[in-house]
Protein backbone atom coordinates (compact mmCIF):
# COMPACT_ATOMS: atom_id res chain seq x y z
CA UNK A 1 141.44 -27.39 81.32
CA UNK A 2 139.05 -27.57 78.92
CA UNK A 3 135.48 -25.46 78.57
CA UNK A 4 132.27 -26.71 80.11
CA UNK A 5 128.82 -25.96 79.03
CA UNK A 6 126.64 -25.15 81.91
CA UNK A 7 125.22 -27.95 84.37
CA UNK A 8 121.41 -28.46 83.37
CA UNK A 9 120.37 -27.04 86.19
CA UNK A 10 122.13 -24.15 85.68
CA UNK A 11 120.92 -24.17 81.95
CA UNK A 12 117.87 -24.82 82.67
CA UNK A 13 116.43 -22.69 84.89
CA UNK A 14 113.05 -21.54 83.95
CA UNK A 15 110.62 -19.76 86.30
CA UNK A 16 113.14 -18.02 88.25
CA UNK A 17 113.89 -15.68 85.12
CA UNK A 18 110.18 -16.53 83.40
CA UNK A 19 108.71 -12.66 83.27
CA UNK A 20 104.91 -13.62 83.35
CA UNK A 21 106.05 -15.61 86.85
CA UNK A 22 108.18 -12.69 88.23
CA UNK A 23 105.06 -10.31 87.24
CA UNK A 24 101.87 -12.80 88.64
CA UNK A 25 104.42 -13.46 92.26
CA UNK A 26 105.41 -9.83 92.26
CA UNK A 27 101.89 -9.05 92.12
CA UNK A 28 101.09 -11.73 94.48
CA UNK A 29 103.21 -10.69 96.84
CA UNK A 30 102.81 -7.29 96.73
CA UNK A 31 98.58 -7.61 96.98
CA UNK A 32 98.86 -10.23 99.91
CA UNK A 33 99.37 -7.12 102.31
CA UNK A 34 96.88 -4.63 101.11
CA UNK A 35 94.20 -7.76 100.64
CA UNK A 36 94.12 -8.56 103.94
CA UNK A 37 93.55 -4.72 104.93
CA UNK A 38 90.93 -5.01 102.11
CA UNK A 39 88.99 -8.30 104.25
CA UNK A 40 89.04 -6.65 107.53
CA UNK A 41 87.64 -3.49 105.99
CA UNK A 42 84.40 -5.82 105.30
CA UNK A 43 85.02 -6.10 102.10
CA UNK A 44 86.62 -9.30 99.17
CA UNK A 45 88.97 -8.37 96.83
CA UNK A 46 87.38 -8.28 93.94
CA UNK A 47 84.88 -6.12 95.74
CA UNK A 48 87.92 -3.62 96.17
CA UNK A 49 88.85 -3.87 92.23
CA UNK A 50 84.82 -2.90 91.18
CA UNK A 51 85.90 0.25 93.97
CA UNK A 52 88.71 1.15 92.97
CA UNK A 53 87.59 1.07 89.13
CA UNK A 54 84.86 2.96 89.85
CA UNK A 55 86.63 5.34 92.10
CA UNK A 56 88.77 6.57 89.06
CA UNK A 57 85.48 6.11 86.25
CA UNK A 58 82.15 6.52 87.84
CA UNK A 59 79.13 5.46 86.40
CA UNK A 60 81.44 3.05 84.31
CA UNK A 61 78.98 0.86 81.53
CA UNK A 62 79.45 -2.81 83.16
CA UNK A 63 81.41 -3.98 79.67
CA UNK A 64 84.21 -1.42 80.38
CA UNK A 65 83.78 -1.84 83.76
CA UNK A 66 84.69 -5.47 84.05
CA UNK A 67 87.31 -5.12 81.13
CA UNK A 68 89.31 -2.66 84.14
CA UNK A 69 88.48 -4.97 87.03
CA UNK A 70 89.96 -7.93 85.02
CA UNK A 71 86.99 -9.65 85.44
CA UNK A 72 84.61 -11.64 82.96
CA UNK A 73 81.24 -9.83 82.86
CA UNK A 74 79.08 -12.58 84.38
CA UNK A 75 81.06 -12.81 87.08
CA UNK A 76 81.23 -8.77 87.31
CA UNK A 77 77.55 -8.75 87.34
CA UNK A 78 77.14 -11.22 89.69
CA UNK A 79 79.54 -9.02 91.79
CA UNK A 80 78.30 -5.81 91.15
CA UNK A 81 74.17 -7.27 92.69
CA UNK A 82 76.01 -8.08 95.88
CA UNK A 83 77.36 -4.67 96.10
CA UNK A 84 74.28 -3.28 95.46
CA UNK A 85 72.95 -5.11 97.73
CA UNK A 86 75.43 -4.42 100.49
CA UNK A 87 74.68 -0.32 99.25
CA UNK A 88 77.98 0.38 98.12
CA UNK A 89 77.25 1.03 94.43
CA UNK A 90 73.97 1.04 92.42
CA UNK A 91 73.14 0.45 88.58
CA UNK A 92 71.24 3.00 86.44
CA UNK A 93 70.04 2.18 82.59
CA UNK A 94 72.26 4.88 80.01
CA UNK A 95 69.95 7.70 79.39
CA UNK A 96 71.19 7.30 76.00
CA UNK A 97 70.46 3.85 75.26
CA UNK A 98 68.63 1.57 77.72
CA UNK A 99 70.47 -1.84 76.78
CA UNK A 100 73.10 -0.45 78.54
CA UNK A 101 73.89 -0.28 82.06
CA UNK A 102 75.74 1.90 84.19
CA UNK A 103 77.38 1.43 88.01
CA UNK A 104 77.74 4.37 89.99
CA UNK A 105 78.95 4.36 93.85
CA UNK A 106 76.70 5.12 96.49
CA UNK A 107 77.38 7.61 99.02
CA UNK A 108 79.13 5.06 101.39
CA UNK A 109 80.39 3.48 98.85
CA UNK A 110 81.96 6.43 97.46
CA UNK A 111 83.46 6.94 101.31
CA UNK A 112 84.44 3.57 101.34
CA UNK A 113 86.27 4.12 97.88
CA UNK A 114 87.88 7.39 99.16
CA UNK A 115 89.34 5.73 102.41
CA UNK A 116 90.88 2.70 100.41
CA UNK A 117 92.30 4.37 98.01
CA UNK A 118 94.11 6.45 100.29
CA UNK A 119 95.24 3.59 101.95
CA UNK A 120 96.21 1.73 98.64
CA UNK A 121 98.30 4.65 98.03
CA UNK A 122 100.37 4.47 101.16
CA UNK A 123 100.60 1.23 100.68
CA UNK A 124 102.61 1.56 97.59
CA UNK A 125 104.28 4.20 99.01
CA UNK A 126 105.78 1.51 101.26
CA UNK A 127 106.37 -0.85 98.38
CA UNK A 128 108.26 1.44 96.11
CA UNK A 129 110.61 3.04 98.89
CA UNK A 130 112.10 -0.92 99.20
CA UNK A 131 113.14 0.47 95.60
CA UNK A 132 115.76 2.92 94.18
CA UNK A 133 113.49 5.82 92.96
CA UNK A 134 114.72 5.60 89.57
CA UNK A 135 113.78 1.97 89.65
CA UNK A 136 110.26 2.36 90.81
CA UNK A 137 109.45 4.73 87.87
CA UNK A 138 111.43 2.30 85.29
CA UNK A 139 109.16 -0.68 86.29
CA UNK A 140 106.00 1.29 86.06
CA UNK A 141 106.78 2.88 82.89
CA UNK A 142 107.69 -0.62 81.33
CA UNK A 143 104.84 -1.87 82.58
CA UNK A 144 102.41 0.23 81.25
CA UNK A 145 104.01 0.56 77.97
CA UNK A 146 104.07 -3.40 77.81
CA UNK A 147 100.45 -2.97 78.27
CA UNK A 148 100.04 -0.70 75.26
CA UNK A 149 101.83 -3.20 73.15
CA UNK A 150 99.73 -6.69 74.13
CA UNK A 151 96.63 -4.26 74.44
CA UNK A 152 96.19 -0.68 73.23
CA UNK A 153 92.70 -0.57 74.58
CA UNK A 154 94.25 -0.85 77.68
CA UNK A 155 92.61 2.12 79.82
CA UNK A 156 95.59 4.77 80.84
């Protein structure tokens, strides 16, 4: 009997051990869910990432503000008018300097927020119990200290 290298197949395999592909379908997977709670609460899902954002830094300048949505700033602006025109956030010049501009909830959006987030919460909740605990906290300390590392302006 003599050795045999691997089969090519075997060899290889890419994607299935690829970690930007196990991250984007992890995340895919994990969003699909929560997204479509997201829709039938009225709202699209980058509509729910401004919230959320905004949620945990009110009154965000729209530069930071799309830099934690993941979103390029024209299309953040373009985002953040329909919200404001929907009422669920408005934009206010910086006292301190009038080029820039700030987005602050509204009341209902501020509800809206609230009720989400909550929900977002239980939500992972769910997620994370299909884990050991141990492994849960692992993956999001990794995570976030792999986001350090590529980007240490990474908001905490």
């Amino acid at each position: 009997m003599s050795f045999q290298p691997p089969t090519a197949s075997k060899q290889g395999e890419f994607v299935s051990e690829y970690l930007l592909y196990l991250l984007a379908a992890a995340s895919e997977a994990a969003s699909a869910q929560f997204h479509a709670h997201v829709r039938e609460n009225g709202l699209r899902v980058p509509e729910w990432r401004v919230l959320a954002c905004l949620y945990d830094r009110d009154g965000a300048m729209i530069t930071r503000l799309a830099r934690l949505a993941l979103f390029e700033q024209s299309r953040l602006t373009r985002i953040i008018a329909q919200m404001e025109d929907r009422g669920l956030v408005c934009r206010q010049g910086d006292p301190a300097d009038r080029r820039r501009v700030r987005v602050f909830l509204t009341e209902d959006g501020r509800a809206l927020a609230e009720r989400l987030v909550g929900d977002a919460r239980a939500h992972e909740t769910v997620l994370l119990h299909q884990l050991k605990d141990s492994d849960a906290a692992r993956i999001k300390r990794a995570l976030q200290a792999l986001l350090t590392q590529l980007d240490p302006d990474t908001p905490e």
